[in-house]
PDB file of N, CA and C in Angstrom:
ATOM      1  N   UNK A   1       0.842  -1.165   0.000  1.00  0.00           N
ATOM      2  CA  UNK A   1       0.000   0.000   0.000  1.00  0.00           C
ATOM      3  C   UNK A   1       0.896   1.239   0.000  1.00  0.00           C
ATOM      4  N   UNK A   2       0.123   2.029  -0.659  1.00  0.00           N
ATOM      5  CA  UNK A   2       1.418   3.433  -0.619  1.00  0.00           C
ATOM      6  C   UNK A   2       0.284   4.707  -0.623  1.00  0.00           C
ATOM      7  N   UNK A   3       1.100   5.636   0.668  1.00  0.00           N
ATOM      8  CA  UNK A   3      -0.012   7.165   0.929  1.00  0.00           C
ATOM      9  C   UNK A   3       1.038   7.943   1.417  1.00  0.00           C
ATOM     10  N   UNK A   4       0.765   8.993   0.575  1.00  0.00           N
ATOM     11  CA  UNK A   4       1.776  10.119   0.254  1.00  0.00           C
ATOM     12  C   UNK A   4       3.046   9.683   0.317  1.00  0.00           C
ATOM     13  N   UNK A   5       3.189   8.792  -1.087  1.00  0.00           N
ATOM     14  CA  UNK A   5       4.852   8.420  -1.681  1.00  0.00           C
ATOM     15  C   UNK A   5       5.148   7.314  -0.308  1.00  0.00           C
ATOM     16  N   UNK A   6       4.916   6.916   0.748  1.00  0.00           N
ATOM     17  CA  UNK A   6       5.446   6.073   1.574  1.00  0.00           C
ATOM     18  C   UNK A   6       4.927   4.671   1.319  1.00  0.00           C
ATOM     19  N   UNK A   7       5.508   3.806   1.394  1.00  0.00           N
ATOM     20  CA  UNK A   7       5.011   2.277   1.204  1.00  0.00           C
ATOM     21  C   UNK A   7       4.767   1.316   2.571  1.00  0.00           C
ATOM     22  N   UNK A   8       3.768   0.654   2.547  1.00  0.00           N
ATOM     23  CA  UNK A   8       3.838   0.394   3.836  1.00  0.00           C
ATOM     24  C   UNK A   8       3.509  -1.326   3.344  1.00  0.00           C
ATOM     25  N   UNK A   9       4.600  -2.328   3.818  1.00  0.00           N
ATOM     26  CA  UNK A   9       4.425  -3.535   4.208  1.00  0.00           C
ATOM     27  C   UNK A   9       4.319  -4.172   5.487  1.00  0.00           C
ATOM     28  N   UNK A  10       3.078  -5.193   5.108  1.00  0.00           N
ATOM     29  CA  UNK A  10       2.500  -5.530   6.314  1.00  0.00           C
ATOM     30  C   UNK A  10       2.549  -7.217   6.495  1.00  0.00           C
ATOM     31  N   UNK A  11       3.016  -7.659   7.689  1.00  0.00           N
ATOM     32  CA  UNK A  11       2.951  -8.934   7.863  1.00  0.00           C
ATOM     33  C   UNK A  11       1.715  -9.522   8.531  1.00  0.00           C
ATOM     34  N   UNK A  12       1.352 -10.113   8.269  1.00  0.00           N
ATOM     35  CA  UNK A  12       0.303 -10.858   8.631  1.00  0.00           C
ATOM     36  C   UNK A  12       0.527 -12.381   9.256  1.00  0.00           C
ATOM     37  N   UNK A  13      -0.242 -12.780  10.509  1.00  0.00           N
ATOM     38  CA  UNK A  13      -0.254 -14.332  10.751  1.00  0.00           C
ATOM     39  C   UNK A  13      -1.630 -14.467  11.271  1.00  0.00           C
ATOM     40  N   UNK A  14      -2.118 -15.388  10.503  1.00  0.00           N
ATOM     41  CA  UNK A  14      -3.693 -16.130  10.887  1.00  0.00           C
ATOM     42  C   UNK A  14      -4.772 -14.789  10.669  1.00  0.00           C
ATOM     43  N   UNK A  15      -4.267 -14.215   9.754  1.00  0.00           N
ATOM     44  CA  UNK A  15      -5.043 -13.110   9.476  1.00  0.00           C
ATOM     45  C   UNK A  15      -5.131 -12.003  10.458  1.00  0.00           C
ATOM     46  N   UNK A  16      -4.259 -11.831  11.128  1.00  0.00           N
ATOM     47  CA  UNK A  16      -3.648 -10.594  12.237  1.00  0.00           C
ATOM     48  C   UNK A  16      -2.745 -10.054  12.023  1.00  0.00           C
ATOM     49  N   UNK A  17      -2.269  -8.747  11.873  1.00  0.00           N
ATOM     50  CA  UNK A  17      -1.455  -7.810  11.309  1.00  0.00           C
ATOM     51  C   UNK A  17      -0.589  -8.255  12.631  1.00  0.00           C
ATOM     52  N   UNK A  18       1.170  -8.434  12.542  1.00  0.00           N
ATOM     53  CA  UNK A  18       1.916  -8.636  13.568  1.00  0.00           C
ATOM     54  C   UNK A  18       2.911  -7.610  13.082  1.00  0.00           C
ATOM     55  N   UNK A  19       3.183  -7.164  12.078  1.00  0.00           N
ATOM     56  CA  UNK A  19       4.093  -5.901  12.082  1.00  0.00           C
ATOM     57  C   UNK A  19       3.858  -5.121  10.823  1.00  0.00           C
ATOM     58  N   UNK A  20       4.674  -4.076  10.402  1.00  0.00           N
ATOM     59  CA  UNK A  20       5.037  -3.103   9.278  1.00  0.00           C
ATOM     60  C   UNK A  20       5.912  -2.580   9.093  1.00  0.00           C
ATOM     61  N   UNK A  21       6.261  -1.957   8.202  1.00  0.00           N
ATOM     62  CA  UNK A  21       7.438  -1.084   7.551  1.00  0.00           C
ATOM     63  C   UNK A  21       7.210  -0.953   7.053  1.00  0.00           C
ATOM     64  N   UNK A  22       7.252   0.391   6.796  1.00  0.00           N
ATOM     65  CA  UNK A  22       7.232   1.753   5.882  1.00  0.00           C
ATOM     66  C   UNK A  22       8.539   2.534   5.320  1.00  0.00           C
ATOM     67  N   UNK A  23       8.522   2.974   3.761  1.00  0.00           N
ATOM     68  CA  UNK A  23       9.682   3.730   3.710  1.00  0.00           C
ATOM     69  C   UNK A  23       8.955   4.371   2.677  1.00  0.00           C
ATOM     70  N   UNK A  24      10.070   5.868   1.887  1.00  0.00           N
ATOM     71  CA  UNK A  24       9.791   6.280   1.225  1.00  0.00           C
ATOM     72  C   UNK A  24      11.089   6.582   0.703  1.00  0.00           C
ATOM     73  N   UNK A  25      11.302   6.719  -0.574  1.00  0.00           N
ATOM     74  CA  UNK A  25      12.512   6.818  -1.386  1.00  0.00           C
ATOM     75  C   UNK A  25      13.060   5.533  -0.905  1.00  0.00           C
ATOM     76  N   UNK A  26      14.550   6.431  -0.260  1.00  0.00           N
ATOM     77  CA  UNK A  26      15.152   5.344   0.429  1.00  0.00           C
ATOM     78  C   UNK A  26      16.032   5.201   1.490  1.00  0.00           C
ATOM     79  N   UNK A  27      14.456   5.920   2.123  1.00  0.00           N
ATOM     80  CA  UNK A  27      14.528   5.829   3.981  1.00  0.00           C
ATOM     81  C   UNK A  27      13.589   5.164   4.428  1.00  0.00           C
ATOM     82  N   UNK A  28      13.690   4.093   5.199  1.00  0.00           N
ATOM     83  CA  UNK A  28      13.092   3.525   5.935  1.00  0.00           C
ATOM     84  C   UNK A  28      12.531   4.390   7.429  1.00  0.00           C
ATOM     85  N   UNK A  29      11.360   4.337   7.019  1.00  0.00           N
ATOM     86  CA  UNK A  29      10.382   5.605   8.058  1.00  0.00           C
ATOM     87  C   UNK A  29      10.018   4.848   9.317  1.00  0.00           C
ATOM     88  N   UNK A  30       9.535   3.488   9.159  1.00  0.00           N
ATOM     89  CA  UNK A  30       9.229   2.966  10.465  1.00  0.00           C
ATOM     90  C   UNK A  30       9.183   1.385  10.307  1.00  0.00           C
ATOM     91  N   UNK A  31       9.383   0.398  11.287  1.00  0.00           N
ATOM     92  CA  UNK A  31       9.449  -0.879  10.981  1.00  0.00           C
ATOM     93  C   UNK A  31       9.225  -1.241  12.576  1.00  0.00           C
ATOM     94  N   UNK A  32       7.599  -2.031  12.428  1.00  0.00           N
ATOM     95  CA  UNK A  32       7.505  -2.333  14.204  1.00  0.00           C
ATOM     96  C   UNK A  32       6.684  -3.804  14.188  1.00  0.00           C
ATOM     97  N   UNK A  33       7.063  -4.695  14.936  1.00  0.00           N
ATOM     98  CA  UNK A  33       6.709  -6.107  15.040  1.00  0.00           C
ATOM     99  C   UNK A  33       6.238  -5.867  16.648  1.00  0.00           C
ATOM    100  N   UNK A  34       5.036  -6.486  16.722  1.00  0.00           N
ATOM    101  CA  UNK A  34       4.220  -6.903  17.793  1.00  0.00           C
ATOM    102  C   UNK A  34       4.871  -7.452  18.632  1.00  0.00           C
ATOM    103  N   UNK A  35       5.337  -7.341  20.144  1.00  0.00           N
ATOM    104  CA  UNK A  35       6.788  -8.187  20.952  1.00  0.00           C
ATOM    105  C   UNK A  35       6.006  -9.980  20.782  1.00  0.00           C
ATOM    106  N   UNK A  36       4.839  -9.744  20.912  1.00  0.00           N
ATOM    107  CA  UNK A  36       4.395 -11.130  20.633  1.00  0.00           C
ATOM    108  C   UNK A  36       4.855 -12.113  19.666  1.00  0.00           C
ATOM    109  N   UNK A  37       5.102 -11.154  18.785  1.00  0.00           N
ATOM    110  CA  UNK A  37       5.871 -12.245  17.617  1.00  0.00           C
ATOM    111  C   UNK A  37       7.208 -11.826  17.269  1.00  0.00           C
ATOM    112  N   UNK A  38       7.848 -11.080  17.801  1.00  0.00           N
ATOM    113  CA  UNK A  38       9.190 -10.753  18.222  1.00  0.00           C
ATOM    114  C   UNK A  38       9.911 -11.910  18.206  1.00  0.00           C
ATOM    115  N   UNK A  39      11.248 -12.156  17.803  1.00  0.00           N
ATOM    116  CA  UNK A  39      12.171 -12.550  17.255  1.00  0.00           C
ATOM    117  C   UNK A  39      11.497 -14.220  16.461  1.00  0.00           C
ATOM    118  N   UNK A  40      10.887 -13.915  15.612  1.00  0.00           N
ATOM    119  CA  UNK A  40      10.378 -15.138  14.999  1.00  0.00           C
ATOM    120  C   UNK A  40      10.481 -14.509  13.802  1.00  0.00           C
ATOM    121  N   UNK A  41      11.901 -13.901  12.947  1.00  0.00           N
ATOM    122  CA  UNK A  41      12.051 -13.519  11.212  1.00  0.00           C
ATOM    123  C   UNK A  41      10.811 -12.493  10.709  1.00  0.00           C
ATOM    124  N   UNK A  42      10.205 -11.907  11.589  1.00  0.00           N
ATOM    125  CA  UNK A  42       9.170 -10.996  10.919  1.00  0.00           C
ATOM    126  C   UNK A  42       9.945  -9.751  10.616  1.00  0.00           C
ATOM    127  N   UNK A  43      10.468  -9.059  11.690  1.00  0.00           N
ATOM    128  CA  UNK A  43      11.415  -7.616  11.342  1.00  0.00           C
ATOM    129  C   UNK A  43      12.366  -8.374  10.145  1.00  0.00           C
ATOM    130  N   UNK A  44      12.816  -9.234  10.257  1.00  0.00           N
ATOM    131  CA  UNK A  44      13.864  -9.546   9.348  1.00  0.00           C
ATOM    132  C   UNK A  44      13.467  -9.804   7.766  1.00  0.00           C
ATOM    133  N   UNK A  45      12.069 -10.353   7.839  1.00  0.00           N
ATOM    134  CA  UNK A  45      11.221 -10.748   6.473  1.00  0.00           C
ATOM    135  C   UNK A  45      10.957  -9.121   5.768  1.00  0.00           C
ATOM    136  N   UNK A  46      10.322  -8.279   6.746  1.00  0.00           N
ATOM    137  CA  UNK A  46      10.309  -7.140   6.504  1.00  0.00           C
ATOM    138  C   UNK A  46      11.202  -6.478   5.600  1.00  0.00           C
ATOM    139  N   UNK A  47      12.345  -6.205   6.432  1.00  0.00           N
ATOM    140  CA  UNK A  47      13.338  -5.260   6.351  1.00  0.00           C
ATOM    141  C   UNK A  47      13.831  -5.836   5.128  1.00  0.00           C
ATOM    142  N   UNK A  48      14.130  -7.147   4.643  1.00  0.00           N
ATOM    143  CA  UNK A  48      14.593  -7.410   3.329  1.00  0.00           C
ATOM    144  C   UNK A  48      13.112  -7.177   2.196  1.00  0.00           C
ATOM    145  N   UNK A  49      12.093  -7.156   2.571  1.00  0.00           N
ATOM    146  CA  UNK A  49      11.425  -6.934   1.203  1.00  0.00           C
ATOM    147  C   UNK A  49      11.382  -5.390   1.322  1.00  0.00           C
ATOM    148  N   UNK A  50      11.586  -4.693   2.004  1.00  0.00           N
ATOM    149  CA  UNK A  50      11.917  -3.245   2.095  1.00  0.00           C
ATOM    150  C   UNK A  50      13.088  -2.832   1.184  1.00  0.00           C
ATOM    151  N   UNK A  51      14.059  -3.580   1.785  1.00  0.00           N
ATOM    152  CA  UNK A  51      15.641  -3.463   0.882  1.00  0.00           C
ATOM    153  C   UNK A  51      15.061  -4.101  -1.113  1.00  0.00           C
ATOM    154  N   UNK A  52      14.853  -5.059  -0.746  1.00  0.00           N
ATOM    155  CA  UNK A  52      14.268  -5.077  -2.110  1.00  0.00           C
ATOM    156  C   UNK A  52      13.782  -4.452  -2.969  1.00  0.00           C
ATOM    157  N   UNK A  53      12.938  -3.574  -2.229  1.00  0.00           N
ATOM    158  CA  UNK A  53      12.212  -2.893  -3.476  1.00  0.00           C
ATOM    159  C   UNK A  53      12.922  -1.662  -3.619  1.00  0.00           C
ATOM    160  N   UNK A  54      13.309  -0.859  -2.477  1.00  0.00           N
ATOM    161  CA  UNK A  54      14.523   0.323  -2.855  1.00  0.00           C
ATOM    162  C   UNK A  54      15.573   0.039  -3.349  1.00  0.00           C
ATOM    163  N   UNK A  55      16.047  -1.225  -3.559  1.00  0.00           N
ATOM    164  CA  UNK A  55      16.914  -1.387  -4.639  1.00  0.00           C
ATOM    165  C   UNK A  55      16.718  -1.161  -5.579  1.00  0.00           C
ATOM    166  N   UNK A  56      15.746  -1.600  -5.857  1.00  0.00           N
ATOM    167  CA  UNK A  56      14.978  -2.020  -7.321  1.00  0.00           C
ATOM    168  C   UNK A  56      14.778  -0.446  -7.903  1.00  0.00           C
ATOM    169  N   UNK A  57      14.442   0.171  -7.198  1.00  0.00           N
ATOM    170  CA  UNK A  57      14.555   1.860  -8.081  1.00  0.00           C
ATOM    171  C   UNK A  57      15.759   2.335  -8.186  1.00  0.00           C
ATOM    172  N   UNK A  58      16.876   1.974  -8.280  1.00  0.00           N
ATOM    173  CA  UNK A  58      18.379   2.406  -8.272  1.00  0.00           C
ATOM    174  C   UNK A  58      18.854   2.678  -7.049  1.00  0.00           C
ATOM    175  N   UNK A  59      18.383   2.827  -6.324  1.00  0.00           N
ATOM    176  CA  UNK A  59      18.879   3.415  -4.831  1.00  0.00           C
ATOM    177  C   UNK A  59      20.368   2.576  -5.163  1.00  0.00           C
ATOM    178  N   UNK A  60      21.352   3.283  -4.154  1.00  0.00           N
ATOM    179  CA  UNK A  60      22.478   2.145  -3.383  1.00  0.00           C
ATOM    180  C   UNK A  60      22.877   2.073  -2.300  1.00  0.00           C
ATOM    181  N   UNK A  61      21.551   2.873  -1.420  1.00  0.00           N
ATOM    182  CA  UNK A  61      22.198   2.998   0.397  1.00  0.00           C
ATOM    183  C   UNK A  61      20.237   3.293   0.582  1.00  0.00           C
ATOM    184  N   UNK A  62      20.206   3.360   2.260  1.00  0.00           N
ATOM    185  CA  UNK A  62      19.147   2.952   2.578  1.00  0.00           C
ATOM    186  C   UNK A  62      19.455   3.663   3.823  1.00  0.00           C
ATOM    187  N   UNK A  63      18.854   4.713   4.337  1.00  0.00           N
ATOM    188  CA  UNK A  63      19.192   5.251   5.712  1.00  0.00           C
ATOM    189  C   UNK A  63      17.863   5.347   6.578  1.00  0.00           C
ATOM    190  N   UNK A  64      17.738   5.117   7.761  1.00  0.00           N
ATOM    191  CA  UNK A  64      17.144   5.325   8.588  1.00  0.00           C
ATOM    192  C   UNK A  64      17.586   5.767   9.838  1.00  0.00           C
ATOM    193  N   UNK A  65      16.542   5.993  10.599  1.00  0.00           N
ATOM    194  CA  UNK A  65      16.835   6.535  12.138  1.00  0.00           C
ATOM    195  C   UNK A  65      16.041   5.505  13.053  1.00  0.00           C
ATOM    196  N   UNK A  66      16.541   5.401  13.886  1.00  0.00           N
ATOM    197  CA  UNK A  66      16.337   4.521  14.793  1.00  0.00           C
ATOM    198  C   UNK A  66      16.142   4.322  16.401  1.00  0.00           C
ATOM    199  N   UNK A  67      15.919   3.416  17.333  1.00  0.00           N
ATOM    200  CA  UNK A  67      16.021   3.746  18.438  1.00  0.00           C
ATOM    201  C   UNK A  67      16.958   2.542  19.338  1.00  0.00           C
ATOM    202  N   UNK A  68      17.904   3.227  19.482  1.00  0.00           N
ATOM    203  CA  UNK A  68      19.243   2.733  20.259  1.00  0.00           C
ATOM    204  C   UNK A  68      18.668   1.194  20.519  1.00  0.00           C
ATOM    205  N   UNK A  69      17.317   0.614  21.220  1.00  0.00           N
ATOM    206  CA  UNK A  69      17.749  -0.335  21.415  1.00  0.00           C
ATOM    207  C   UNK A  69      17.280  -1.613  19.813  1.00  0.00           C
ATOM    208  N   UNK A  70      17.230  -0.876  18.723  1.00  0.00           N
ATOM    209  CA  UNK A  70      17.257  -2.010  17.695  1.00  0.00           C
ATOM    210  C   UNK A  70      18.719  -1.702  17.158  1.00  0.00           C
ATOM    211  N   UNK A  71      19.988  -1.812  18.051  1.00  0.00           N
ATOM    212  CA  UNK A  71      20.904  -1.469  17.436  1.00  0.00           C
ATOM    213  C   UNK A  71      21.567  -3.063  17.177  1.00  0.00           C
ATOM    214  N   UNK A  72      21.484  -3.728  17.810  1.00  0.00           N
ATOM    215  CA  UNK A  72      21.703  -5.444  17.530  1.00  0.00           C
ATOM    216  C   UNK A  72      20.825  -5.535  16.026  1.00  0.00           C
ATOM    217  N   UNK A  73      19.926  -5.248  15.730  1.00  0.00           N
ATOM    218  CA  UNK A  73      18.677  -5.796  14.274  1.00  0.00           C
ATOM    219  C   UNK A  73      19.598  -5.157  13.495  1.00  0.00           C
ATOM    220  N   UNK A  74      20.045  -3.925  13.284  1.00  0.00           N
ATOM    221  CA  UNK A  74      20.736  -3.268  12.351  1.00  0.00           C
ATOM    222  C   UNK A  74      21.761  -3.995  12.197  1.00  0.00           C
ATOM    223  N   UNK A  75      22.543  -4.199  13.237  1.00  0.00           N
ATOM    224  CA  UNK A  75      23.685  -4.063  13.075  1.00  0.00           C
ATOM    225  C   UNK A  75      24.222  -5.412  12.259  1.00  0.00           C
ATOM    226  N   UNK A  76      23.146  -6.872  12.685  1.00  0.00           N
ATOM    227  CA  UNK A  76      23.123  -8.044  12.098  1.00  0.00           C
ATOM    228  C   UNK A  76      22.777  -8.039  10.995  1.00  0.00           C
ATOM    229  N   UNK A  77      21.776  -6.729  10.539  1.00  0.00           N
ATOM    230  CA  UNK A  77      21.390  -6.934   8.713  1.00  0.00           C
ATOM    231  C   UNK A  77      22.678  -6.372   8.150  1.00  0.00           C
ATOM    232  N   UNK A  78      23.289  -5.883   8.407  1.00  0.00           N
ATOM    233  CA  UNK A  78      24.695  -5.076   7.264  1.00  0.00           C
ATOM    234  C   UNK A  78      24.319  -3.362   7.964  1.00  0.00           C
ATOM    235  N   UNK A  79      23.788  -2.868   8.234  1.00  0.00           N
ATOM    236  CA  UNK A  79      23.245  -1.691   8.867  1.00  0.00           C
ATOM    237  C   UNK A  79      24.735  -1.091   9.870  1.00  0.00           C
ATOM    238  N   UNK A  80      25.559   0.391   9.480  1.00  0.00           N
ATOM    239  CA  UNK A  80      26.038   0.917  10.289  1.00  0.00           C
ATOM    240  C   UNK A  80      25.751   2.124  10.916  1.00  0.00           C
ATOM    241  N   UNK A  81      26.486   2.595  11.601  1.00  0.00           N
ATOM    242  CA  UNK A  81      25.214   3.789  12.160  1.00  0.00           C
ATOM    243  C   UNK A  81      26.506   4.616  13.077  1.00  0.00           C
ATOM    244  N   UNK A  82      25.501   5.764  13.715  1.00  0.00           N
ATOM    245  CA  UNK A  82      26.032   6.624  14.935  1.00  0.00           C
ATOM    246  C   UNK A  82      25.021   6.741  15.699  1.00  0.00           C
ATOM    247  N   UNK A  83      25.461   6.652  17.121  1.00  0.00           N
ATOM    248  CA  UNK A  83      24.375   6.706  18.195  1.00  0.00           C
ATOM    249  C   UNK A  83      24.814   8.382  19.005  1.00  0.00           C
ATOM    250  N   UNK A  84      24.318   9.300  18.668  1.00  0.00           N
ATOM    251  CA  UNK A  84      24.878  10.120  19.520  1.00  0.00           C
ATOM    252  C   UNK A  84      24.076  10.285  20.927  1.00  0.00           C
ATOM    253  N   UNK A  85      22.918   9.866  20.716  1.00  0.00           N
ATOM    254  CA  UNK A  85      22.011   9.966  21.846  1.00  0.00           C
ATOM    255  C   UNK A  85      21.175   8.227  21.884  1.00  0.00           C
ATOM    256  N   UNK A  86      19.751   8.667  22.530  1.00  0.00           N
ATOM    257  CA  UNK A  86      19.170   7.021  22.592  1.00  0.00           C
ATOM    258  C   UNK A  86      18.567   6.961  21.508  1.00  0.00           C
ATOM    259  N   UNK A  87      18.732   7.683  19.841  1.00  0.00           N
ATOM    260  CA  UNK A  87      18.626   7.403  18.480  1.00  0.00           C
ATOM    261  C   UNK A  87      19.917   7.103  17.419  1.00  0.00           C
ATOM    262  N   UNK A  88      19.422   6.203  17.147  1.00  0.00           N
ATOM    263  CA  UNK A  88      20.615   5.709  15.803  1.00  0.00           C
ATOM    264  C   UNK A  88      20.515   6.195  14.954  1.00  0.00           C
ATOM    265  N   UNK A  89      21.391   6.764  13.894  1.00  0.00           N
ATOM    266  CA  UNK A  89      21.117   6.802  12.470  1.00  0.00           C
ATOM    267  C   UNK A  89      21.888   5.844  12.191  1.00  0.00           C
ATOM    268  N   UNK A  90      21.262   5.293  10.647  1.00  0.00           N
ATOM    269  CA  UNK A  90      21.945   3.947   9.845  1.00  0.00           C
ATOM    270  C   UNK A  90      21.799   4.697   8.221  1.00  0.00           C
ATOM    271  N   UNK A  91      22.930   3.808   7.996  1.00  0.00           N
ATOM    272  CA  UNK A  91      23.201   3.852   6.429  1.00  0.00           C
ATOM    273  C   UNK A  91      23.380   1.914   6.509  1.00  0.00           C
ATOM    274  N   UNK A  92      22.887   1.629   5.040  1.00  0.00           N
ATOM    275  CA  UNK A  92      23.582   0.556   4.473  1.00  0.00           C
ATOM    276  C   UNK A  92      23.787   0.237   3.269  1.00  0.00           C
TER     277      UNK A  92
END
């Protein structure tokens, strides 16, 4: 789905929305999984069909901002960053 230029993918299990991510261009605006289904490949399913498709328009880096404690998720996808405070920025 896409509203005002942002794309938003949505995971679904048993017909219940358990997370999303959103980007636009090629910044990743928001990416949030339900703790319920937390560490079961959903952020991770996400975040690569995210990378996917901003590839796919030429992009060759992908930046977002973040919050200090998804700095382990980043940092395991290829994701580097600066923390100057309890927000990350990432490039990858």
């Amino acid at each position: 789905m896409v509203l005002n230029g942002e794309t938003f993918l949505i995971a679904e299990t048993n017909g219940s929305v358990v997370g999303f991510c959103s980007f636009k261009d090629n910044e990743i605006v928001g990416l949030y999984v339900d703790p319920q289904n937390s560490r079961q490949g959903v952020g991770s399913s996400l975040l690569r069909a995210a990378e996917d498709q901003i590839f796919a328009t030429a992009n060759s880096s992908i930046i977002l901002n973040a919050a200090l404690s998804a700095l382990e998720f980043y940092l395991t996808h290829g994701f580097r960053g600066s923390c100057p405070s309890e927000w990350c920025s990432w490039i990858s």
